[in-house]
PDB file of N, CA and C in Angstrom:
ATOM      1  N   UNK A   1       0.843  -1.172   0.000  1.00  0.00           N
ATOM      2  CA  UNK A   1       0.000   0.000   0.000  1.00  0.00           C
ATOM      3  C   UNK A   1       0.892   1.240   0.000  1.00  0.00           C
ATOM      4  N   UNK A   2       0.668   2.055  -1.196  1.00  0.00           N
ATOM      5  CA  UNK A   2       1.359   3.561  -1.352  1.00  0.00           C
ATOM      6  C   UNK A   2       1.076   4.534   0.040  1.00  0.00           C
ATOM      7  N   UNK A   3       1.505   5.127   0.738  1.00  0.00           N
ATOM      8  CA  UNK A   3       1.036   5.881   2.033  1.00  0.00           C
ATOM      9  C   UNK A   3       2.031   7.259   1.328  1.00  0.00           C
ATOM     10  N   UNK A   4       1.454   8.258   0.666  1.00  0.00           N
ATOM     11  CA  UNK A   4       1.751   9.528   0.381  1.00  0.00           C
ATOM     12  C   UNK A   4       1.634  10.590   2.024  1.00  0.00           C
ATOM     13  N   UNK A   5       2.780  10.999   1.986  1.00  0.00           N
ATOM     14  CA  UNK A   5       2.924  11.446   3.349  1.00  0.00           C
ATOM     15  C   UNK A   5       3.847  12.899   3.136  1.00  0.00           C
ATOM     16  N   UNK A   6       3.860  13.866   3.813  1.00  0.00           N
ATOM     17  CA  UNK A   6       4.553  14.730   3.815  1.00  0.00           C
ATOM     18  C   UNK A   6       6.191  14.512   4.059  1.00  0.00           C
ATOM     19  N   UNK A   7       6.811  14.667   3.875  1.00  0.00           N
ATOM     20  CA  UNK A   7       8.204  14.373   3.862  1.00  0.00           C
ATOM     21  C   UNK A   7       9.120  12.870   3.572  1.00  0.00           C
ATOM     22  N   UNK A   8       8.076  12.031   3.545  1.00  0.00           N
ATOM     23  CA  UNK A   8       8.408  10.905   2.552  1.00  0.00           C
ATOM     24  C   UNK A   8       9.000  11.077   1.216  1.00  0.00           C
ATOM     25  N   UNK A   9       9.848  10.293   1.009  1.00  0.00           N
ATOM     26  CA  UNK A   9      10.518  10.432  -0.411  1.00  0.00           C
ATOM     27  C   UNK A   9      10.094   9.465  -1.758  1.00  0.00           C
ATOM     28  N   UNK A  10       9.294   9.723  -2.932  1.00  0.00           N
ATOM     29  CA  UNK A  10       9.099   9.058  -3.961  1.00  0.00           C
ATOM     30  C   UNK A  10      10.216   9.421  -5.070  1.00  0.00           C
ATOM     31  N   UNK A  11       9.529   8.902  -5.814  1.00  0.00           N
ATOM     32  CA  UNK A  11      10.701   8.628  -7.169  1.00  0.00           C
ATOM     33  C   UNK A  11       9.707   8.947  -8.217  1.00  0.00           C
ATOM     34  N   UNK A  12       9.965  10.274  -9.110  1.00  0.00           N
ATOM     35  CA  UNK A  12       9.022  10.557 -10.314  1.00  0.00           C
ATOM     36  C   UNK A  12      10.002  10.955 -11.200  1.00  0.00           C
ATOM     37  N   UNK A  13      10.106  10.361 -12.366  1.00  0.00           N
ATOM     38  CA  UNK A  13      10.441  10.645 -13.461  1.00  0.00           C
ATOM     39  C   UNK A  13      12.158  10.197 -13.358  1.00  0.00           C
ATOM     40  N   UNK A  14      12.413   8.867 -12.651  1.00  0.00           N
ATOM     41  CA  UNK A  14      13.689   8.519 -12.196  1.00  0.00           C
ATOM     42  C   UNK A  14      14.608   9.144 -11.139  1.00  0.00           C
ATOM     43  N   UNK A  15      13.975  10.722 -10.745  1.00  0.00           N
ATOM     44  CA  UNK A  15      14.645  10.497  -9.119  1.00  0.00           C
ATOM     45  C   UNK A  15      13.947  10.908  -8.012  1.00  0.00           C
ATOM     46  N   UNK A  16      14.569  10.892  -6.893  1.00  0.00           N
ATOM     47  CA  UNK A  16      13.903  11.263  -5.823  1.00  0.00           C
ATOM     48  C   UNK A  16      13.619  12.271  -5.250  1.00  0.00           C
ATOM     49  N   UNK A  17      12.127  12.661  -4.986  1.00  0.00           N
ATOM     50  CA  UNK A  17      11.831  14.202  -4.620  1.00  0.00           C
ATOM     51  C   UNK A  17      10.963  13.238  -3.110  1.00  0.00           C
ATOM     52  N   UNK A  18      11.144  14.862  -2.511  1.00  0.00           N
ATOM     53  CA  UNK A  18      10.598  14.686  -0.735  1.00  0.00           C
ATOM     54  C   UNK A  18       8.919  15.386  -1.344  1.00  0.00           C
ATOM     55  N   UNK A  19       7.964  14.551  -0.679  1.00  0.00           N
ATOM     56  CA  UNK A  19       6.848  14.995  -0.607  1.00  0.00           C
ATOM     57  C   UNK A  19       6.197  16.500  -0.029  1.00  0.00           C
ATOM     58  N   UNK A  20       6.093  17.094  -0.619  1.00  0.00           N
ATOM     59  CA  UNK A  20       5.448  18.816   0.292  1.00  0.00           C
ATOM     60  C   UNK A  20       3.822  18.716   0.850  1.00  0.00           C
ATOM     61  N   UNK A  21       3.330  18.255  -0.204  1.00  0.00           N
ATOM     62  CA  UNK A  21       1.917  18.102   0.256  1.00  0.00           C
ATOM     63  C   UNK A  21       1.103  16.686  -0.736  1.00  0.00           C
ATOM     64  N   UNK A  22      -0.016  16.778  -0.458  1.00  0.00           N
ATOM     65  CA  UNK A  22      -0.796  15.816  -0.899  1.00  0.00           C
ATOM     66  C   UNK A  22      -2.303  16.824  -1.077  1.00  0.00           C
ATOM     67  N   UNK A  23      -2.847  16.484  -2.616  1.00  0.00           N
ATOM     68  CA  UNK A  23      -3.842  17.210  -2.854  1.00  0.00           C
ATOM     69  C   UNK A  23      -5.309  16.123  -3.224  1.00  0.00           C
ATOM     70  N   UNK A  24      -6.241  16.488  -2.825  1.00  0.00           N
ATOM     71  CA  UNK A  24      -7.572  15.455  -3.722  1.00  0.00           C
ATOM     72  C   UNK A  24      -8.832  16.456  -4.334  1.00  0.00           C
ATOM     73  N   UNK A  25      -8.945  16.352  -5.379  1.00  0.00           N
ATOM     74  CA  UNK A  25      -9.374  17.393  -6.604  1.00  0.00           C
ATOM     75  C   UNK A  25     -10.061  16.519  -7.209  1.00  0.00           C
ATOM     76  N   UNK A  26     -11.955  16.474  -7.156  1.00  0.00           N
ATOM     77  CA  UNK A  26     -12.905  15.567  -8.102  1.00  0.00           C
ATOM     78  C   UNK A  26     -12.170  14.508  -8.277  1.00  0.00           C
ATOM     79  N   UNK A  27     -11.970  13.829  -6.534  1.00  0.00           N
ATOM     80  CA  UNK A  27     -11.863  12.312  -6.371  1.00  0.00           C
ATOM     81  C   UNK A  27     -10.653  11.851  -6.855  1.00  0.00           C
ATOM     82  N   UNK A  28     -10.081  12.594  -7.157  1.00  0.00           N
ATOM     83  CA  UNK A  28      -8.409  11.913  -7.537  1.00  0.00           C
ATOM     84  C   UNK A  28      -7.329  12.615  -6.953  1.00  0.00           C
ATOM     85  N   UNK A  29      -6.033  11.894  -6.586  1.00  0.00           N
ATOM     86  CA  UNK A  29      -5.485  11.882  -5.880  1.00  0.00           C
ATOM     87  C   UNK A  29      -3.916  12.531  -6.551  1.00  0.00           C
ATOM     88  N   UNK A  30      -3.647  13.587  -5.800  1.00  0.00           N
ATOM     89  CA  UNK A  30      -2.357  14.619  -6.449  1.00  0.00           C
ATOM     90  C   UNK A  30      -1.531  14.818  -5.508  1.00  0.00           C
ATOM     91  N   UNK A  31      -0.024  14.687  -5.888  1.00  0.00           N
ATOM     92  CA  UNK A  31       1.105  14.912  -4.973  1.00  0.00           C
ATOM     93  C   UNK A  31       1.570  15.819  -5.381  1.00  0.00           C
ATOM     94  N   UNK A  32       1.963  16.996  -4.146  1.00  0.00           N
ATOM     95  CA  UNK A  32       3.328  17.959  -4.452  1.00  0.00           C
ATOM     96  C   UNK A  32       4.592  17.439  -3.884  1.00  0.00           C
ATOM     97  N   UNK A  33       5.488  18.266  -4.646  1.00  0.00           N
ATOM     98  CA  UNK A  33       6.599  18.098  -4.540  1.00  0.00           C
ATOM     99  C   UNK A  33       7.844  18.805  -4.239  1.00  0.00           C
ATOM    100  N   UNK A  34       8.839  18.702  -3.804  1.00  0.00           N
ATOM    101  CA  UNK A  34       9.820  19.983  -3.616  1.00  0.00           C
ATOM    102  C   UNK A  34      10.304  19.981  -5.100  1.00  0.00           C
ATOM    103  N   UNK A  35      10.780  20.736  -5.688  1.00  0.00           N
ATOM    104  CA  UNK A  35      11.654  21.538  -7.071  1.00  0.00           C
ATOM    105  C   UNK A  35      10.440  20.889  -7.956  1.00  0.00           C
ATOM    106  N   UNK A  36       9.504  20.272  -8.004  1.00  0.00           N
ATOM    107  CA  UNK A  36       8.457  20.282  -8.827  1.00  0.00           C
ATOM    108  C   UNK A  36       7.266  21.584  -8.978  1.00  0.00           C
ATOM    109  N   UNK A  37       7.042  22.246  -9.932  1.00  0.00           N
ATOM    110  CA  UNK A  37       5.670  23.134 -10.214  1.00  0.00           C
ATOM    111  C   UNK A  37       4.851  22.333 -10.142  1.00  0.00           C
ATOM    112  N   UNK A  38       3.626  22.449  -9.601  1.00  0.00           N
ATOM    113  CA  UNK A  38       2.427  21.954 -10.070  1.00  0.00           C
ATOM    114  C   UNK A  38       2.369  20.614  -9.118  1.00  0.00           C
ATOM    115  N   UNK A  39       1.308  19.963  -8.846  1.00  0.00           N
ATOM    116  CA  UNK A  39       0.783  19.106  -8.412  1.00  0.00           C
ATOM    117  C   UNK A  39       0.753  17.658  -9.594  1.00  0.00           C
ATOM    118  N   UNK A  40       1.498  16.081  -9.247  1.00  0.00           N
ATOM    119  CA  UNK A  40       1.456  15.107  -9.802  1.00  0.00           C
ATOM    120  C   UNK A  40       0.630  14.659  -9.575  1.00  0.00           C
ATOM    121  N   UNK A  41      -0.239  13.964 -10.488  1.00  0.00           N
ATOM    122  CA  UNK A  41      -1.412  12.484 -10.399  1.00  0.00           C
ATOM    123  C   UNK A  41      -0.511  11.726  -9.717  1.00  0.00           C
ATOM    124  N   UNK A  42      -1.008  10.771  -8.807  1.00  0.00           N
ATOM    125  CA  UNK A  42      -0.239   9.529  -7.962  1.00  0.00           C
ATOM    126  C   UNK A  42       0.043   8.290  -8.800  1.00  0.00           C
ATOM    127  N   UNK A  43      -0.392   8.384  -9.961  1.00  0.00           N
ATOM    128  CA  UNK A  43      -0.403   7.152 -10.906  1.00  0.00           C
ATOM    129  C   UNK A  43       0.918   7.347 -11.170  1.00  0.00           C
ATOM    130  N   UNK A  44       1.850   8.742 -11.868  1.00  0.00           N
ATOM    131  CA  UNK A  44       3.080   8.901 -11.658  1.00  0.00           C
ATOM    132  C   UNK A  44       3.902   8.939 -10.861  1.00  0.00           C
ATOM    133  N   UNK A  45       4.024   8.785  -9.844  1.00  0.00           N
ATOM    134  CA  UNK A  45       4.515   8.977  -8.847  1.00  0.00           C
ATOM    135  C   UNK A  45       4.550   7.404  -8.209  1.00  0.00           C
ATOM    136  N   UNK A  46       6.407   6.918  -8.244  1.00  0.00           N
ATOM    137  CA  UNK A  46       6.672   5.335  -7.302  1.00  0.00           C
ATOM    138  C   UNK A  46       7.163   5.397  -5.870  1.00  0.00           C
ATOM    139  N   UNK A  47       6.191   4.875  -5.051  1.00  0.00           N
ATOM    140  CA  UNK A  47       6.412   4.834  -3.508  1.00  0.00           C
ATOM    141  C   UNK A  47       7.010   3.640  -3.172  1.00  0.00           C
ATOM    142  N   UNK A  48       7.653   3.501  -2.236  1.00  0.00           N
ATOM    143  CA  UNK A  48       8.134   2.021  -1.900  1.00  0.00           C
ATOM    144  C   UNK A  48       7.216   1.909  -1.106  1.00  0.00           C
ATOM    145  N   UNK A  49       7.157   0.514  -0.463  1.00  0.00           N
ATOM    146  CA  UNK A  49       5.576  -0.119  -0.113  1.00  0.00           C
ATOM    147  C   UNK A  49       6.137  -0.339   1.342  1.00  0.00           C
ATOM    148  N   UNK A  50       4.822   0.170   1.626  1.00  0.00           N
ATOM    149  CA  UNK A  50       4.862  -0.076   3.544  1.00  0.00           C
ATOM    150  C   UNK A  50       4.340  -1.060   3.997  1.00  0.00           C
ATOM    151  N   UNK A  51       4.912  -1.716   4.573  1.00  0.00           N
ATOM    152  CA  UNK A  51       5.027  -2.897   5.760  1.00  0.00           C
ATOM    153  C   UNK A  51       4.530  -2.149   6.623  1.00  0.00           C
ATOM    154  N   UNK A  52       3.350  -3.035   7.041  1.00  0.00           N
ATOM    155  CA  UNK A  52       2.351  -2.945   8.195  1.00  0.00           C
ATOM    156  C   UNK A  52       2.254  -4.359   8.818  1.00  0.00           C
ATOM    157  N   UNK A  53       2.815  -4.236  10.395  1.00  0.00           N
ATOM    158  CA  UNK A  53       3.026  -5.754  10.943  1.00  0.00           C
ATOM    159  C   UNK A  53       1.957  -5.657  12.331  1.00  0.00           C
ATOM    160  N   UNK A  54       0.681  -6.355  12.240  1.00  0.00           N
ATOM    161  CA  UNK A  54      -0.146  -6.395  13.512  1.00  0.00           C
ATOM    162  C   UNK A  54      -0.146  -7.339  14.387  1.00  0.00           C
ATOM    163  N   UNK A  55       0.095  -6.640  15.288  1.00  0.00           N
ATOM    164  CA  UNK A  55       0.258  -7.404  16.750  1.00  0.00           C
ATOM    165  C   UNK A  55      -0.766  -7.858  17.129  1.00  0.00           C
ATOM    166  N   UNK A  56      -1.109  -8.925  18.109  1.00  0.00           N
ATOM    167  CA  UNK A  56      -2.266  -9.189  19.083  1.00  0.00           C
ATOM    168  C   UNK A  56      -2.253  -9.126  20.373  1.00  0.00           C
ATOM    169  N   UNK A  57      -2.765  -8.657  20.897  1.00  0.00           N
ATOM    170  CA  UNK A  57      -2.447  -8.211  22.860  1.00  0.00           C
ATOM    171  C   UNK A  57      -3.049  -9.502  23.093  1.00  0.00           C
ATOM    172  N   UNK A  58      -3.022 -10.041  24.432  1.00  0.00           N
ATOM    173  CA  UNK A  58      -3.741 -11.249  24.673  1.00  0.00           C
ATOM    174  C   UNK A  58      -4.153 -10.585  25.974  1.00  0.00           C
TER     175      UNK A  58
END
């Protein structure tokens, strides 16, 4: 699962930019970026995938 986060680092267009913000505009989903103009569709934009490990209390 992609988790777009503020200061997380993706990979668009072969390198790595730090996340600034996260936008949602008529249901679809847009990332900013540092040294990027403009807001990316998330379809461009590669996240490495988060590991989520759940515990059980007993």
């Amino acid at each position: 699962m992609a988790i777009y986060k503020r200061g997380a680092t993706v990979q668009y267009k072969g390198n790595n930019h730090t996340v600034t913000h996260v936008q949602i505009s008529k249901g679809n989903l847009f990332v900013g970026m540092q040294d990027i103009d403009g807001v990316i569709p998330h379809e461009k934009v590669s996240v490495p995938l988060t590991e989520f490990r759940l515990q059980l209390r007993n």
